[in-house]
Protein backbone atom coordinates (compact mmCIF):
# COMPACT_ATOMS: atom_id res chain seq x y z
CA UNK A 1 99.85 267.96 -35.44
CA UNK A 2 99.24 266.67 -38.32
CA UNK A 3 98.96 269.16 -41.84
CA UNK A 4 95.90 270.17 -43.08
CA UNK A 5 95.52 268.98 -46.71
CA UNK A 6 95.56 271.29 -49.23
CA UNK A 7 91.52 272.51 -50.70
CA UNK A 8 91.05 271.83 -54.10
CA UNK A 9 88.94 274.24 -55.82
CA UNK A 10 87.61 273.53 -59.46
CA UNK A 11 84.16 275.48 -58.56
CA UNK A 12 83.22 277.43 -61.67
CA UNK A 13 79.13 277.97 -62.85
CA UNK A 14 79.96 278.01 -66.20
CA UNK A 15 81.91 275.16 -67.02
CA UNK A 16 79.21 272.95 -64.57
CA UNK A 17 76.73 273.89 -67.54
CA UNK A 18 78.86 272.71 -69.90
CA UNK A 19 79.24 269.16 -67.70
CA UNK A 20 78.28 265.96 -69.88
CA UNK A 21 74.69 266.10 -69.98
CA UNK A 22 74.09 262.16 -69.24
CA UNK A 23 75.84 262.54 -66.35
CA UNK A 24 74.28 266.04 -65.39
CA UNK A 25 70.96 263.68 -65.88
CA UNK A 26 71.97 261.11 -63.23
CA UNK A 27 73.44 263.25 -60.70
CA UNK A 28 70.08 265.09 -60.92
CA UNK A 29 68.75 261.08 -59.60
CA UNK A 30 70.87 261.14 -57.08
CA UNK A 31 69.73 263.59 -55.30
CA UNK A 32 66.18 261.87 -54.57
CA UNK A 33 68.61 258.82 -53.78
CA UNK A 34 69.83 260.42 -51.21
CA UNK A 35 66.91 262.31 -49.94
CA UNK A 36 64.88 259.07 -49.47
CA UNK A 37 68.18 257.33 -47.52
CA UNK A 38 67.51 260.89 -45.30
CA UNK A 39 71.53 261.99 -45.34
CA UNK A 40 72.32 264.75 -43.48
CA UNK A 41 72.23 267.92 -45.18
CA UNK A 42 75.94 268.40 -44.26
CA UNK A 43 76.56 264.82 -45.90
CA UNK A 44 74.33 265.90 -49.37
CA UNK A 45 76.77 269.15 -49.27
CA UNK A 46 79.98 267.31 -49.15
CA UNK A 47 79.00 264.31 -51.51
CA UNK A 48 77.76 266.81 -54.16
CA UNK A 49 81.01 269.29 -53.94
CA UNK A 50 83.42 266.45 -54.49
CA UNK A 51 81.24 265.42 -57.20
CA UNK A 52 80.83 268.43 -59.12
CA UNK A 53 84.77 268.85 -58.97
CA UNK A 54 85.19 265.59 -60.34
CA UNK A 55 83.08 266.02 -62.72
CA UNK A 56 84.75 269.23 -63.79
CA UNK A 57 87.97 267.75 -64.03
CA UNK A 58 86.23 265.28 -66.57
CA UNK A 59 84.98 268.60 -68.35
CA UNK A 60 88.76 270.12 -68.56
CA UNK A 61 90.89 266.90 -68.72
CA UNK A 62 89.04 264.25 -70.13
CA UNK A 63 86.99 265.14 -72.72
CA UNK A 64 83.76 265.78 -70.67
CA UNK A 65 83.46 262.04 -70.46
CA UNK A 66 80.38 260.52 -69.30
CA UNK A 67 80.26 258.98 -65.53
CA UNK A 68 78.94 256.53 -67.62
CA UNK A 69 81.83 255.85 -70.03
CA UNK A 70 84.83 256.88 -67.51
CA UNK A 71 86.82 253.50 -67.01
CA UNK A 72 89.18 253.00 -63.72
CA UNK A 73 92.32 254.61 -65.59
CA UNK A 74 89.98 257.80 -65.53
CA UNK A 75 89.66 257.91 -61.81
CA UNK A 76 92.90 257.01 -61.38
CA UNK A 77 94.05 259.98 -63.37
CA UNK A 78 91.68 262.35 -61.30
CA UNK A 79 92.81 260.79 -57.79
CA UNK A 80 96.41 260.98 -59.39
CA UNK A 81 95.99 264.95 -60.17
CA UNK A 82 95.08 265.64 -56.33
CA UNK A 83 97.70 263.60 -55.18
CA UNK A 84 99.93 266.18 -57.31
CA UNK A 85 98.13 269.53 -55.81
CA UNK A 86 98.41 268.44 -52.91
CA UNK A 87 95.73 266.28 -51.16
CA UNK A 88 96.70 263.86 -48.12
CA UNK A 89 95.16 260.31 -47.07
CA UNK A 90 92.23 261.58 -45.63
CA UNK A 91 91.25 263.83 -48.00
CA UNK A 92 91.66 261.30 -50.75
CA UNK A 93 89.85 258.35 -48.92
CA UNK A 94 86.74 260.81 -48.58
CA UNK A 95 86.60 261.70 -52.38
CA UNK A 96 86.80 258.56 -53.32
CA UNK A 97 83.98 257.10 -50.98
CA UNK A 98 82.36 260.25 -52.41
CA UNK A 99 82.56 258.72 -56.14
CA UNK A 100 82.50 255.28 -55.06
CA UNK A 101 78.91 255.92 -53.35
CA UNK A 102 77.40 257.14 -56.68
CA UNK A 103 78.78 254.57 -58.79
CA UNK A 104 77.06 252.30 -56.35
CA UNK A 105 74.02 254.39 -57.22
CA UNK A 106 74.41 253.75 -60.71
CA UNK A 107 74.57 250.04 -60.52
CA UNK A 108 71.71 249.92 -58.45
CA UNK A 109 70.18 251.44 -60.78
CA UNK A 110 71.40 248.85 -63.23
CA UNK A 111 72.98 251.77 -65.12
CA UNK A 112 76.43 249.98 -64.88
CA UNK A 113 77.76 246.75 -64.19
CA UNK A 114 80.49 247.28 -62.52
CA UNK A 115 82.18 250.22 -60.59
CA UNK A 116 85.28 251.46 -62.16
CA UNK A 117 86.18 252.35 -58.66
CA UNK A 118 86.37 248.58 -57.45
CA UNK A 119 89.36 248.25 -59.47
CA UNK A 120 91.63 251.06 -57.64
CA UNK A 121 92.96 250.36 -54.26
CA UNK A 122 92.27 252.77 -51.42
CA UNK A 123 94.87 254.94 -49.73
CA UNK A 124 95.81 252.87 -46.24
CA UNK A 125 96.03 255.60 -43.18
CA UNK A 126 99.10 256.97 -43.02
CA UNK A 127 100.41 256.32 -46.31
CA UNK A 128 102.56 259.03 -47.69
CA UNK A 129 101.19 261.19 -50.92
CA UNK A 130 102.27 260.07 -53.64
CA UNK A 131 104.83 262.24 -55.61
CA UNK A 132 105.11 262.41 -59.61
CA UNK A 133 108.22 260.50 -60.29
CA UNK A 134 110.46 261.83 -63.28
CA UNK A 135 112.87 259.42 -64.46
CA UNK A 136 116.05 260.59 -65.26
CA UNK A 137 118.51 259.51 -67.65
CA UNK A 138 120.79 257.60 -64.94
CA UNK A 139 117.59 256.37 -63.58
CA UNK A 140 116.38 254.41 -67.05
CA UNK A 141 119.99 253.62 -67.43
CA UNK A 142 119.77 251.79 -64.14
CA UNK A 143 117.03 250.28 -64.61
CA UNK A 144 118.08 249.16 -68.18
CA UNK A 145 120.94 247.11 -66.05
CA UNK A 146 118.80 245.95 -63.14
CA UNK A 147 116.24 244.36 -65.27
CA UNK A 148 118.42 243.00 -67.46
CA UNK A 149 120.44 241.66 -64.74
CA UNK A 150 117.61 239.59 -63.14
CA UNK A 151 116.80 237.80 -66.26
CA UNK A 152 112.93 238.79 -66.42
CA UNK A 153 111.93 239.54 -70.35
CA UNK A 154 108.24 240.23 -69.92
CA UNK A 155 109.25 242.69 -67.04
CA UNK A 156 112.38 244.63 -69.13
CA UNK A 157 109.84 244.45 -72.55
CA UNK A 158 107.03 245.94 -70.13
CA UNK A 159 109.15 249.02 -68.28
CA UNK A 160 110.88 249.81 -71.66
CA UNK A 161 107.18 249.64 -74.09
CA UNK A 162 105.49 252.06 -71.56
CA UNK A 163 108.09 254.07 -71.58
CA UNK A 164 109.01 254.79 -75.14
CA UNK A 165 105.90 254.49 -76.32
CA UNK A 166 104.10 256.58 -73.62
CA UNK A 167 101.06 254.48 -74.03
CA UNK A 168 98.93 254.69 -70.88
CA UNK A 169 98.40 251.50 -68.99
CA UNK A 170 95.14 250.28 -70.25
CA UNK A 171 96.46 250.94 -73.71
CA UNK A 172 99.86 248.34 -72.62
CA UNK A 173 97.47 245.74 -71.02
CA UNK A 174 95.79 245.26 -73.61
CA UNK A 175 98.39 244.80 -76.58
CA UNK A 176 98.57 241.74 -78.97
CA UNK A 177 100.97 240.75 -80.81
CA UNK A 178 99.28 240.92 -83.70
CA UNK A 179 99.06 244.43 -83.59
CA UNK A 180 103.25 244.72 -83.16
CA UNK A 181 104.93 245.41 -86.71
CA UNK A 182 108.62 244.60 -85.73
CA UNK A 183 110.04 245.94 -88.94
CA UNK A 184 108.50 249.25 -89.42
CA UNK A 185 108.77 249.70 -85.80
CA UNK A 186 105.29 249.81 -84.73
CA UNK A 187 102.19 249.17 -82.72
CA UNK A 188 98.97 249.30 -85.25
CA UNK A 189 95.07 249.67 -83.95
CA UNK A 190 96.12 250.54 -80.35
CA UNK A 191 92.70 251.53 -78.30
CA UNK A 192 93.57 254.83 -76.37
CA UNK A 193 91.72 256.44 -74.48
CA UNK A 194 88.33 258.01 -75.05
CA UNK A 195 88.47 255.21 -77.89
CA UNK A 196 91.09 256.52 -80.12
CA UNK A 197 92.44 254.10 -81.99
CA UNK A 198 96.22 255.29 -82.55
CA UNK A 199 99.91 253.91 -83.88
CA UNK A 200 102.62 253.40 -80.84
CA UNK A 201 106.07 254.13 -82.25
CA UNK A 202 109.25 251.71 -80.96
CA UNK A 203 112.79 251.68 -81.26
CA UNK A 204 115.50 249.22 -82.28
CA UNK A 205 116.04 248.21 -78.30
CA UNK A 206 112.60 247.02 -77.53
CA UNK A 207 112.18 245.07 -80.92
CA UNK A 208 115.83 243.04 -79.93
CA UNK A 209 113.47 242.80 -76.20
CA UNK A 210 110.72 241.88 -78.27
CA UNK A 211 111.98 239.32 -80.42
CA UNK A 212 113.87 237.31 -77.69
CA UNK A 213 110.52 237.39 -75.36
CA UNK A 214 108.60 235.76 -78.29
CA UNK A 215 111.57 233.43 -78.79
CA UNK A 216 111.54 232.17 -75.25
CA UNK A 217 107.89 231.45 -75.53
CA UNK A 218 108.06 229.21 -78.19
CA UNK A 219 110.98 227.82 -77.00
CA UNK A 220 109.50 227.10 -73.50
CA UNK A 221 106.38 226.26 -75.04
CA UNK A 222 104.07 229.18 -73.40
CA UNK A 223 100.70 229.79 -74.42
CA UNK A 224 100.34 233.83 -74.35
CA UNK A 225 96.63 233.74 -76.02
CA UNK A 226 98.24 236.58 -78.96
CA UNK A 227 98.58 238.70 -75.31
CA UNK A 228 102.26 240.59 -75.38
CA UNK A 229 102.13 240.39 -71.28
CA UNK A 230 100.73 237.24 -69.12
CA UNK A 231 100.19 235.65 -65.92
CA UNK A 232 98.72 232.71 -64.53
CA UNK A 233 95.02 234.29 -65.20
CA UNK A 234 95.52 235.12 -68.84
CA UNK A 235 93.14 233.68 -70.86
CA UNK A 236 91.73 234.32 -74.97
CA UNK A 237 89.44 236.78 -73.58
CA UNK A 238 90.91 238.51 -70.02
CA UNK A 239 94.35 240.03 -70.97
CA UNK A 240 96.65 241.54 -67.67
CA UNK A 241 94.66 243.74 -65.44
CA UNK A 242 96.04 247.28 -64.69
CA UNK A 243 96.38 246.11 -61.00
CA UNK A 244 99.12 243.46 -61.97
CA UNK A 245 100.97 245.99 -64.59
CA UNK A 246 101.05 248.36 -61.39
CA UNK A 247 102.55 246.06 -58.99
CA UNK A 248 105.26 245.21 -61.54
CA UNK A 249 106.03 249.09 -61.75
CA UNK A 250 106.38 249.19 -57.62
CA UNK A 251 108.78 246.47 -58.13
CA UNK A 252 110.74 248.17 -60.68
CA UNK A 253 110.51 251.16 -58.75
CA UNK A 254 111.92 249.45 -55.56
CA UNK A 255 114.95 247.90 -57.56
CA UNK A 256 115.93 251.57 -58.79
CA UNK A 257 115.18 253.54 -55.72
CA UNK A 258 111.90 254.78 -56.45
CA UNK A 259 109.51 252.97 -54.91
CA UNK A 260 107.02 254.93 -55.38
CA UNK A 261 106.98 254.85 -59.35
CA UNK A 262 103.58 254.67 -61.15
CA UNK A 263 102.59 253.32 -64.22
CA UNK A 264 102.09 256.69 -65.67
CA UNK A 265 105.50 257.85 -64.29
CA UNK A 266 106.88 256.45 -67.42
CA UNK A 267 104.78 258.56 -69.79
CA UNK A 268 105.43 261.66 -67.62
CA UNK A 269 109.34 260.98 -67.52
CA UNK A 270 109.70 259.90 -71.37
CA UNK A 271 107.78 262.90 -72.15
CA UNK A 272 110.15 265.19 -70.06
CA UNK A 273 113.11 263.46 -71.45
CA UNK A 274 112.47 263.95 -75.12
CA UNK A 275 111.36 267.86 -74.59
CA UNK A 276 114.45 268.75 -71.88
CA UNK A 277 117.27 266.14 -72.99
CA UNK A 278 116.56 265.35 -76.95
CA UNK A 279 115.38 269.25 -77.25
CA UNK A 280 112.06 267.81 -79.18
CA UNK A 281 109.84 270.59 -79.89
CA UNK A 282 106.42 270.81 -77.37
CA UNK A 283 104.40 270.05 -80.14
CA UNK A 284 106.12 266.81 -81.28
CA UNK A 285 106.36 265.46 -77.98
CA UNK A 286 102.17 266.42 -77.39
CA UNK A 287 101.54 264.60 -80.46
CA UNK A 288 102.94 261.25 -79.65
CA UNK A 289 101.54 261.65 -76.00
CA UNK A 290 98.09 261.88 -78.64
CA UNK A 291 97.05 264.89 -76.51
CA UNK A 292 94.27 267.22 -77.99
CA UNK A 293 96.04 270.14 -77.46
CA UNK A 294 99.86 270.95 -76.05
CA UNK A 295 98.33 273.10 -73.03
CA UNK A 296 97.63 269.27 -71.71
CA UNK A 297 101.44 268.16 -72.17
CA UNK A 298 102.30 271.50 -70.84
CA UNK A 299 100.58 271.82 -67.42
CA UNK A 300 100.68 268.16 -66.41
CA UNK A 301 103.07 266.18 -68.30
CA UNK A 302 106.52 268.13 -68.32
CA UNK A 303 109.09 268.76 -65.77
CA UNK A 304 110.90 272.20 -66.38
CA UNK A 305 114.43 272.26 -66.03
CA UNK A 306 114.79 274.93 -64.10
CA UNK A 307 118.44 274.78 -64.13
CA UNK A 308 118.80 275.26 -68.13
CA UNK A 309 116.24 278.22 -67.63
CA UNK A 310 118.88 279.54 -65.22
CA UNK A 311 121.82 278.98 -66.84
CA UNK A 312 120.44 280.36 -70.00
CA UNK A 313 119.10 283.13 -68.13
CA UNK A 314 122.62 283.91 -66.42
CA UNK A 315 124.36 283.88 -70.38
CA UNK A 316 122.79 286.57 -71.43
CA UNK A 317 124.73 289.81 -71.29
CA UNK A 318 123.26 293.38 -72.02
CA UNK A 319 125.85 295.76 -73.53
C-alpha cells in the first residue's frame, strides 16, 4: 500500500489577519465564484484550506506577496517547500489544481493575464518526491570536469554563475551582459526577487568562462540580443525562460549522478558550502543569499554537518 503523504499544517488565525490584504480581497470573490458554479461544500473546504496555507507561506516566506504580484518562481518555491516536508504526487497535484483554479479565477476576472501556474509542470503519477540536492565538493568538482569535457560554454558559464552567485533562476534568466563588470568581478542592477535590485559577486573562474563564451560568439558570429544565455527563441525582448534553464540543470544533474538536481539546488549547496567547508559566518553567507533575515538561510537553506557537530561534540573532555 502505498504511504500516506505527510499533512501540512500552516493553520494559524493570527497570521491569516495579517495575509496581504489585496489578496484577502479576492479570495473574499472567490467564494461567490464558487458558490454560483454550486461546488460541493466538501470541494469549497478543501480549495480554501490549501489556499489559506499557501497564502500563509507567502505571509512567512515571501514577504506577504500579493496573489497578484507572486510570479511562477514563487509557486515553485512553495510547491518546492512541500516537496521538502514531505508531500507525495497526489498531494502535490491537488494543491496545485487548488491554486491553479483561482488563478483561473483571477484572469477571468481580467485581474491577470496570465497564470504563473501555466509555467510550472505538473507532477506525472508516480513520480518520486523530489529531494533537496546538496552539492558537495567532489560533486562541483565533477561537474567542473564533465562540463568542461563536453565542450558546452553557455552550459559550464550557466551551472558555475548560479552557483557562485546564488542568484535564483529568474534573476540568471534574465542577465545581460551589460550588467556583467568583468574586472571588479560583478553583476550590477540584478532584479531579485520581490524587485530588489541587488549586486551578484563572481570569481576569477567564471570571468576566464565568461570571457571565452563572449569570444566564441563573436567569433562564430552569434547574435545573443545583450542576453548572457540563448536559444533558438531568444529574441531583444524574450530572454531564456526558467523552463529551459531547468532542463539544462536535469541534464547536468544526470551527467553527475544527480538527476534530480534543481535550479535552486545550486543556491542551497553554495550556501552550505561556504557556511560548513569555507567556515563563513551565518550572517555573511544570509547576506549574499540577500535574505531579510538569517532565520531564512537557517531553516531552509543550510545543510548541518552533523558529523563536525559530532566530532566536535566527542573532543570535548570534562576534567
Amino acid at each position: 500500500m502505498a504511504e500516506r503523504s505527510k499533512r501540512i499544517s500552516l493553520s494559524d488565525p493570527e497570521k491569516r489577519k495579517q495575509i496581504n490584504p489585496e489578496t484577502l480581497k479576492y479570495f473574499e470573490k472567490y467564494q461567490i465564484d464558487m458558490s454560483i458554479r454550486e461546488l460541493s461544500l466538501n470541494s469549497i473546504i478543501q480549495y480554501n484550506a490549501d489556499l489559506i496555507q499557501w497564502f500563509i507561506f507567502m505571509y512567512d516566506k515571501q514577504f506577504n506577496l500579493s496573489v497578484l504580484e507572486a510570479k511562477d518562481e514563487d509557486l515553485e518555491e512553495y510547491f518546492y517547500w512541500r516537496k521538502q516536508q514531505g508531500n507525495n504526487t497526489n498531494r502535490q497535484k491537488r494543491v496545485m489544481s487548488s491554486i491553479s483554479a483561482f488563478y483561473k479565477f483571477l484572469r477571468k476576472k481580467k485581474m491577470i493575464t496570465e497564470s504563473p501556474t501555466e509555467f510550472i509542470d505538473r507532477p506525472k503519477a508516480g513520480q518520486p518526491i523530489t529531494q533537496q540536492t546538496y552539492l558537495t565538493m567532489s560533486e562541483v568538482k565533477l561537474m567542473r570536469q564533465v562540463l568542461i569535457d563536453k565542450g558546452d560554454l553557455q552550459l559550464l558559464v550557466y551551472a558555475f554563475i548560479s552557483l557562485f552567485t546564488m542568484a535564483r533562476v529568474n534573476a540568471i534568466a534574465h542577465l545581460k551582459w551589460e550588467q556583467i563588470d568583468l574586472d571588479n568581478l560583478i553583476c550590477k542592477d540584478v532584479l531579485e526577487k520581490e524587485g530588489k535590485v541587488v549586486e551578484l559577486y563572481l570569481n576569477d573562474e567564471i570571468v576566464d568562462y565568461l570571457k571565452k563564451l563572449k569570444q566564441y560568439r563573436i567569433d562564430n558570429k552569434i547574435e545573443d540580443y545583450g542576453w548572457l544565455f540563448i536559444t533558438n527563441s531568444t529574441n531583444e525582448k524574450n530572454c531564456i525562460t526558467n523552463g529551459t534553464l531547468d532542463s539544462w540543470c536535469k541534464i547536468i544533474g544526470i551527467m553527475i549522478g544527480e538527476p534530480s538536481l534543481h535550479p535552486h539546488d545550486f543556491r542551497h549547496s553554495y550556501a552550505t558550502l561556504l557556511k560548513n567547508e569555507a567556515g563563513m559566518s551565518l550572517e555573511d553567507v544570509s547576506t549574499l543569499l540577500h535574505h531579510e533575515s538569517t532565520d531564512t538561510t537557517k531553516k531552509f537553506y543550510l545543510k548541518i554537518d552533523n558529523s563536525k557537530i559530532k566530532e566536535r561534540a566527542n573532543s570535548f573532555k570534562i576534567g
